[in-house]
Protein backbone atom coordinates (compact mmCIF):
# COMPACT_ATOMS: atom_id res chain seq x y z
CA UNK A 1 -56.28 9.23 1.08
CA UNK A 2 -55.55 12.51 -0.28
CA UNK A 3 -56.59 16.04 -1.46
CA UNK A 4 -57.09 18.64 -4.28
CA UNK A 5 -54.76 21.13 -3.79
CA UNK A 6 -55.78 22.61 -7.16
CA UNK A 7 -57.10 21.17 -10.79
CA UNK A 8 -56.13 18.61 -11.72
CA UNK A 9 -53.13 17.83 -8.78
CA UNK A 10 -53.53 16.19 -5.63
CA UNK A 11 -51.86 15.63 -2.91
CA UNK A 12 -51.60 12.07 -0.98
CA UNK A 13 -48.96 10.42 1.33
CA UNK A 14 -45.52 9.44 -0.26
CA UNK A 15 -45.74 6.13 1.53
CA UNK A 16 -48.74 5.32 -0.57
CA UNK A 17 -47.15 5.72 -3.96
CA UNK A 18 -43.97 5.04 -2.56
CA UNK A 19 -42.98 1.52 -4.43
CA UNK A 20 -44.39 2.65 -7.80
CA UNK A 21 -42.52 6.18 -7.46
CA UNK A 22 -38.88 3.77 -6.65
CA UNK A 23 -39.37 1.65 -9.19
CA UNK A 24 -39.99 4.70 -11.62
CA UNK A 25 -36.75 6.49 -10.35
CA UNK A 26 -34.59 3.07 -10.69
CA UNK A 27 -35.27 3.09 -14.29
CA UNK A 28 -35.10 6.23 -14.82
CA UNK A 29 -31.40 6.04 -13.23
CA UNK A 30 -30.29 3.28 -15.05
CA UNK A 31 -31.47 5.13 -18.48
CA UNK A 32 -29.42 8.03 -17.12
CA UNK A 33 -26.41 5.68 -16.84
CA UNK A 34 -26.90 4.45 -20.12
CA UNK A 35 -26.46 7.63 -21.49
CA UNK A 36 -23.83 8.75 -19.42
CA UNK A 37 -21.80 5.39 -20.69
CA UNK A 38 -22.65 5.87 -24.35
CA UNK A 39 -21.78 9.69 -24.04
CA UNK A 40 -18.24 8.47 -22.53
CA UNK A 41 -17.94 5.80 -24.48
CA UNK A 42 -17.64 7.95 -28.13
CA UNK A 43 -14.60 9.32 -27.10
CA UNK A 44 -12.96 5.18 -27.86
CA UNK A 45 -15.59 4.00 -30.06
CA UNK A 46 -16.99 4.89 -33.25
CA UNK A 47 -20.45 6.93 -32.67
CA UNK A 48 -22.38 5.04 -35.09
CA UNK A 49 -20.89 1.45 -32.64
CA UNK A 50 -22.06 3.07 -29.44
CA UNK A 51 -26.05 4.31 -30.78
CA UNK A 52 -26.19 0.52 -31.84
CA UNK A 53 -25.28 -1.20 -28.85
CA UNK A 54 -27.27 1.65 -26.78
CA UNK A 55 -30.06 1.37 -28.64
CA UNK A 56 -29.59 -2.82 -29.10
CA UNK A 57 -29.05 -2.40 -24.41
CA UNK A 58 -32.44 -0.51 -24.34
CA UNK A 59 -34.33 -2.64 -26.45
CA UNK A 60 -33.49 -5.62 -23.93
CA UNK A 61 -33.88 -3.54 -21.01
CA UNK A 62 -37.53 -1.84 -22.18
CA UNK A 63 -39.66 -5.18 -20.60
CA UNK A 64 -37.93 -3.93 -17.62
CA UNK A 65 -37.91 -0.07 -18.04
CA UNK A 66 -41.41 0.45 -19.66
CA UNK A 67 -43.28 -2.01 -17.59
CA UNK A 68 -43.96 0.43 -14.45
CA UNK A 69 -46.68 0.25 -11.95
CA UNK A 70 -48.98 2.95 -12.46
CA UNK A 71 -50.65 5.14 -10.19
CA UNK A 72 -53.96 5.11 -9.57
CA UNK A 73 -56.87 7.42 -7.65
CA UNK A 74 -60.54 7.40 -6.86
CA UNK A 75 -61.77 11.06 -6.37
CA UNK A 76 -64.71 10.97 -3.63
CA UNK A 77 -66.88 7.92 -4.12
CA UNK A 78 -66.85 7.58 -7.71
CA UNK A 79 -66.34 4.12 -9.13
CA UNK A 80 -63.93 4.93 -12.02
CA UNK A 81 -60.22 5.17 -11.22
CA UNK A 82 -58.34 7.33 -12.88
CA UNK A 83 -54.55 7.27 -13.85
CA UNK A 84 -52.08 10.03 -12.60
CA UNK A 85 -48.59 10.66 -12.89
CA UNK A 86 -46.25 11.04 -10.16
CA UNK A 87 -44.80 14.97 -10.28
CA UNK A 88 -42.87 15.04 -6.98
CA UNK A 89 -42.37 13.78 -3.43
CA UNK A 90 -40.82 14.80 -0.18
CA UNK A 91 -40.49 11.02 1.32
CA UNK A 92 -39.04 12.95 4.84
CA UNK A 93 -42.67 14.74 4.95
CA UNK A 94 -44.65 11.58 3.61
CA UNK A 95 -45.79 13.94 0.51
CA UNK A 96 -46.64 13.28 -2.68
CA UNK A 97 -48.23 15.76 -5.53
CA UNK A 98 -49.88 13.47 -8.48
CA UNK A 99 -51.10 14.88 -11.53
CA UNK A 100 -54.03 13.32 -13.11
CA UNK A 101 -53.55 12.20 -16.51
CA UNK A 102 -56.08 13.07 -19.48
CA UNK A 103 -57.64 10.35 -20.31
C-alpha cells in the first residue's frame, strides 16, 4: 500500500521495503569501509598495491554487493509491476519515498 505524493515518487510504509532497503545499506557500508581501508592503507602501501587488492576484494565481494533485492510496485490495478528505487526512509515513522525507475 502506498501513495503518489507527486510524479513519479511514492510514498509506502518502511516496513514494507524494509529488508530490501537493509540489505542495500549493508553493502553500501561495507563498500564505504573498503574505501575507507584502501584510503588508509596508501599511507604503508604502494598506491598501485592497494587499487589491486581493492579492486581484486570487490570483484569477490560483487555476487554479494550487486545481487540486491529490488523493489517493486503495482500502481492501482494494473498488471505490470514496475521497478523503483529506494530514495529515503524514516523507519521511526514507518515511511518510505520510492522513486520509480524509467524503464
Amino acid at each position: 500500500s502506498g501513495f503518489v505524493v507527486s510524479p513519479g515518487y511514492l510514498c509506502t510504509n518502511f516496513h514494507v521495503i524494509e529488508r530490501a532497503y537493509s540489505l542495500q545499506d549493508n553493502a553500501d557500508q561495507v563498500k564505504e569501509a573498503i574505501d575507507q581501508l584502501a584510503g588508509n592503507a596508501t599511507q604503508l602501501l604502494p598506491k598501485e598495491f592497494v587499487d589491486a587488492s581493492k579492486e581484486g576484494l570487490l570483484k569477490r565481494l560483487s555476487p554479494l554487493l550487486e545481487d540486491l533485492p529490488e523493489v517493486y510496485v503495482r500502481i492501482n490495478s494494473a498488471t505490470k509491476y514496475q521497478k523503483c528505487r529506494i530514495v529515503d526512509v524514516e523507519p521511526d515513522l514507518d515511511l518510505a519515498v520510492l522513486k520509480i525507475e524509467d524503464t
